[in-house]
N, C-alpha and C. Protein backbone atom coordinates (compact mmCIF):
# COMPACT_ATOMS: atom_id res chain seq x y z
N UNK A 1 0.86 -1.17 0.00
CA UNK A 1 0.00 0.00 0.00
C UNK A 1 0.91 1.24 0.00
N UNK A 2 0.74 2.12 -0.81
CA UNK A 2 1.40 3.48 -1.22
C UNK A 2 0.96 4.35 0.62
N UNK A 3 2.15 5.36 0.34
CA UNK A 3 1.59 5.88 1.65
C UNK A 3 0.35 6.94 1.26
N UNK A 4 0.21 7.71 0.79
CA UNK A 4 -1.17 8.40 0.58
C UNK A 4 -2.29 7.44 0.82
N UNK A 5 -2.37 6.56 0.22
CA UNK A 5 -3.66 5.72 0.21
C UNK A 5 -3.91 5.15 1.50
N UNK A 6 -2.33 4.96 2.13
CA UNK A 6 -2.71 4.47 3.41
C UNK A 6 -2.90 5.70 4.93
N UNK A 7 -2.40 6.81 4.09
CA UNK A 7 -2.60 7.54 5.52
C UNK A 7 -4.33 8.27 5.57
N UNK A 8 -4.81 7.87 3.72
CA UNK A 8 -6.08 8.07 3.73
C UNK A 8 -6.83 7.70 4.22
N UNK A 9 -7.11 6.33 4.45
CA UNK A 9 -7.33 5.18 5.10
C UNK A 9 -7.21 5.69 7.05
N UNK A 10 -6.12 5.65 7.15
CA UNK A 10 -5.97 6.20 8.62
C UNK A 10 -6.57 7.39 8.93
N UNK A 11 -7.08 8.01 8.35
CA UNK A 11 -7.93 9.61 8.45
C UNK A 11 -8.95 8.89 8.28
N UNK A 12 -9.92 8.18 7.64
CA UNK A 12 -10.75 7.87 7.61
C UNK A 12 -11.13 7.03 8.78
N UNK A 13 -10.09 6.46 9.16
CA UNK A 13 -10.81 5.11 10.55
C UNK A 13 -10.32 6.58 11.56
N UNK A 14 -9.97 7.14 11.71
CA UNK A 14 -9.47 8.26 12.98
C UNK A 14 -11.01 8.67 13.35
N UNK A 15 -11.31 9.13 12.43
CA UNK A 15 -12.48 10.20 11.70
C UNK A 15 -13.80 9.34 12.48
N UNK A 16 -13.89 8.17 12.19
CA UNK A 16 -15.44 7.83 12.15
C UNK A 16 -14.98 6.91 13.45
N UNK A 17 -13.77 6.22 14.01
CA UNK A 17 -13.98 5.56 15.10
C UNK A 17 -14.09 6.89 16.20
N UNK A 18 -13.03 7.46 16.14
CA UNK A 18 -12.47 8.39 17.19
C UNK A 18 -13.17 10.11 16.99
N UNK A 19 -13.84 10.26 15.84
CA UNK A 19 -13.88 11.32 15.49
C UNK A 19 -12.91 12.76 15.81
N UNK A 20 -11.58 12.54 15.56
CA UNK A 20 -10.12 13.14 15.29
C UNK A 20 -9.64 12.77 13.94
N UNK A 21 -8.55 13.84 13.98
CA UNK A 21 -7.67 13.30 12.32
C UNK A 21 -5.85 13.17 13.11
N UNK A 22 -5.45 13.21 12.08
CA UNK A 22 -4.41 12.49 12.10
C UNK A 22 -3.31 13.64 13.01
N UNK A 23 -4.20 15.05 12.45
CA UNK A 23 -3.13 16.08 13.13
C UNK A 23 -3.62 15.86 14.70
N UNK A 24 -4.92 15.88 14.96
CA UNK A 24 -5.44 15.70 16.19
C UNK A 24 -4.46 14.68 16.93
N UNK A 25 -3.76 13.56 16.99
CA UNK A 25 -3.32 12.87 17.54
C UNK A 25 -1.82 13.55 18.16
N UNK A 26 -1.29 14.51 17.27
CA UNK A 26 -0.40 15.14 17.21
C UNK A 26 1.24 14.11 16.81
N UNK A 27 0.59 13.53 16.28
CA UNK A 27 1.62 12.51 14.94
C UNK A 27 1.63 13.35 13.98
N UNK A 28 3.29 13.17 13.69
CA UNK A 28 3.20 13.55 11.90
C UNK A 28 3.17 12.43 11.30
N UNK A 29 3.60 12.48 10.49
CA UNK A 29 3.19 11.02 9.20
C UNK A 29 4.44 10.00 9.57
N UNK A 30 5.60 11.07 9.69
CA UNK A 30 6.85 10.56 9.85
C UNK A 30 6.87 9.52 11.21
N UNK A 31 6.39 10.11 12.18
CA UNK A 31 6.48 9.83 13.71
C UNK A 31 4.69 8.39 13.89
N UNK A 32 4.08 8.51 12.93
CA UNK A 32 3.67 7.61 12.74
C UNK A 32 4.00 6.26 12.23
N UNK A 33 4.59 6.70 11.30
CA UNK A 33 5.46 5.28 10.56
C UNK A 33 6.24 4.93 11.09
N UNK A 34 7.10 5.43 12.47
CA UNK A 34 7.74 4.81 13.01
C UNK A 34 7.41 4.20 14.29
N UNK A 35 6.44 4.23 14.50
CA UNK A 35 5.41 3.69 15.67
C UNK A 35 4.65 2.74 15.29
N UNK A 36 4.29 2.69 14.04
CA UNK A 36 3.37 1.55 13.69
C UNK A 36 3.67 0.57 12.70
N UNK A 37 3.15 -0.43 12.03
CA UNK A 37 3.86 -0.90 10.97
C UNK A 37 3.69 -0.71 9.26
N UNK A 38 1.86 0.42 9.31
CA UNK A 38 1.66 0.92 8.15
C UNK A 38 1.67 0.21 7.35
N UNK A 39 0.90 -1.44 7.68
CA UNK A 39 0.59 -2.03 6.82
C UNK A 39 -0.62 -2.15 6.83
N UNK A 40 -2.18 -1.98 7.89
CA UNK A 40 -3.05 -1.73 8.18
C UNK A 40 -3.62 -0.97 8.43
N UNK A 41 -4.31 0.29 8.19
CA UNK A 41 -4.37 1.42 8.38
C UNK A 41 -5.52 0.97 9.98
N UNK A 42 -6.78 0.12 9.61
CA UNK A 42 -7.50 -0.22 10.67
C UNK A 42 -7.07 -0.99 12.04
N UNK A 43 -6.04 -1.90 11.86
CA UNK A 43 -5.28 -2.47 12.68
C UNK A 43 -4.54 -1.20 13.60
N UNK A 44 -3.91 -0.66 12.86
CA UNK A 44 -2.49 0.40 13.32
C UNK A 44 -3.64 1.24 14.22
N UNK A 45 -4.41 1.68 13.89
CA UNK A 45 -5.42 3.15 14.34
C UNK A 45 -6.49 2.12 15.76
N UNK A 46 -6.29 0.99 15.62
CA UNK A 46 -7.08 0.63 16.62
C UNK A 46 -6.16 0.43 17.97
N UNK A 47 -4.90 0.03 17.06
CA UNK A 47 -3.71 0.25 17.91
C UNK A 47 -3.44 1.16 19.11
N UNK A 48 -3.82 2.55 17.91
CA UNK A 48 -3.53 3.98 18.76
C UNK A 48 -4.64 4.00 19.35
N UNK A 49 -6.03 3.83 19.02
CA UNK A 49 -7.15 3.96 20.74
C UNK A 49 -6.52 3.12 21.42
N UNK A 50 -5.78 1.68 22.03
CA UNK A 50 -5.91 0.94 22.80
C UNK A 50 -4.60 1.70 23.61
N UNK A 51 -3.72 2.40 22.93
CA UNK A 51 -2.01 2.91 23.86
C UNK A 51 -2.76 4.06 24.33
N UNK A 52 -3.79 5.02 24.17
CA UNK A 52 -4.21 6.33 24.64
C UNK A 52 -5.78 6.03 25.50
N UNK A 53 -5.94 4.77 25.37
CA UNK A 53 -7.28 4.43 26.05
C UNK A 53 -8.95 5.05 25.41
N UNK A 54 -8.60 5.19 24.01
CA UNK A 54 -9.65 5.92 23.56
C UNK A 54 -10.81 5.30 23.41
N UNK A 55 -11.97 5.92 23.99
CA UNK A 55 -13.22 5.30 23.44
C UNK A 55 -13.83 5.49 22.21
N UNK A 56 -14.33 4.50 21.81
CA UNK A 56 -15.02 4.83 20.11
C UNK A 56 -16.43 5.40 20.31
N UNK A 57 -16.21 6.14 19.26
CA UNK A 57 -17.84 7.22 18.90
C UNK A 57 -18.82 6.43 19.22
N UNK A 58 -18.82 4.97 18.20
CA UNK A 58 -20.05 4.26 18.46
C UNK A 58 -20.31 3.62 20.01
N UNK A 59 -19.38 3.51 20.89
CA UNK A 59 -19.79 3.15 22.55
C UNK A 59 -20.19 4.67 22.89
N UNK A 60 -19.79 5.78 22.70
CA UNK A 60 -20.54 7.04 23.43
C UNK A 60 -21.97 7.27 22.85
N UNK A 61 -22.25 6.83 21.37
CA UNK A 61 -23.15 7.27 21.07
C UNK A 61 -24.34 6.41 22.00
N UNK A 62 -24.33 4.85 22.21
CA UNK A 62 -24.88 4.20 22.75
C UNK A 62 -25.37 4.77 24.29
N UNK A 63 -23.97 5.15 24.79
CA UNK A 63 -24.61 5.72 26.68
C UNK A 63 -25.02 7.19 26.18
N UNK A 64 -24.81 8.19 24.98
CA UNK A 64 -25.76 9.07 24.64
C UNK A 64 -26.95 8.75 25.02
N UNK A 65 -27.62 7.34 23.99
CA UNK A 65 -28.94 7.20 24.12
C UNK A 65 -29.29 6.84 24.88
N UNK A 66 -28.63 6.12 26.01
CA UNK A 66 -28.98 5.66 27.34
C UNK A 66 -29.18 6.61 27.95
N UNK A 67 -28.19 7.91 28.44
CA UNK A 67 -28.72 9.07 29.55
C UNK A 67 -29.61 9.58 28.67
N UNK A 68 -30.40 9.71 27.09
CA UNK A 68 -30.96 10.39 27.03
C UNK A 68 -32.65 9.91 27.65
N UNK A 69 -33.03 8.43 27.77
CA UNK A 69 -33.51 7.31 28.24
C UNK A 69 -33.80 7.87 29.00
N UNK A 70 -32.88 7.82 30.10
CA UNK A 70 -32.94 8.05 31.69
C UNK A 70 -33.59 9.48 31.87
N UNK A 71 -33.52 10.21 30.99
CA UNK A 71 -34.29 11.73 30.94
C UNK A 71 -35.22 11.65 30.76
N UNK A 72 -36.11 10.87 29.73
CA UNK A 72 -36.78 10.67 29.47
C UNK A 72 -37.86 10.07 30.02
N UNK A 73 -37.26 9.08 30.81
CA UNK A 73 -37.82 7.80 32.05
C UNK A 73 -37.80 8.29 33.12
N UNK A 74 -37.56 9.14 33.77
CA UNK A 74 -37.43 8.98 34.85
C UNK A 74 -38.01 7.98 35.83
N UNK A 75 -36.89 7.34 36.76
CA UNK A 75 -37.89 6.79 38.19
C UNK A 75 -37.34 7.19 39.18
N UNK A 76 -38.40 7.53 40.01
CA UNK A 76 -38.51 7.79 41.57
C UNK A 76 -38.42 7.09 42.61
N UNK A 77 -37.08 6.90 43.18
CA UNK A 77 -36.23 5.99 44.02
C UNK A 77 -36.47 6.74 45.31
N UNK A 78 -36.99 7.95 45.38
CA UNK A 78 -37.52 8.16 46.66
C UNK A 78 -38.57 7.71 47.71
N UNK A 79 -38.48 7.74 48.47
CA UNK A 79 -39.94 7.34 49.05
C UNK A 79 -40.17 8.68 50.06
């Protein structure tokens, strides 16, 4: 894989797992390729949530809809 195509690739999984880009991480391209093996763009980038502990969009969006639930629902645990 050419590097353009692959750092495209890595902007794209940044983007929709993490919703960040590549500058957001504060990697350059250079300091990326030497951290990862840039043969996977999805592998490598899942890589980087698991060393920074990042959560993915799609688990926040989920407890989104959950507290929005709980707004919605309320129950009364008082007596």
């Amino acid at each position: 894989m050419n590097n353009e195509k692959y750092f495209a690739e890595v902007e794209r999984e940044l983007l929709s797992r993490f919703h960040i880009t590549l500058e957001d991480t504060g990697y350059e391209k250079l300091d990326w390729i030497e951290r990862f093996d840039c043969e996977d763009a999805k592998q490598d980038v899942a890589m980087f949530g698991m060393k920074y502990d990042l959560t993915e969009m799609e688990n926040l969006s989920l407890t989104s809809q959950y507290r929005s639930f709980q707004k919605s629902h309320p129950t009364n645990h008082r007596q």
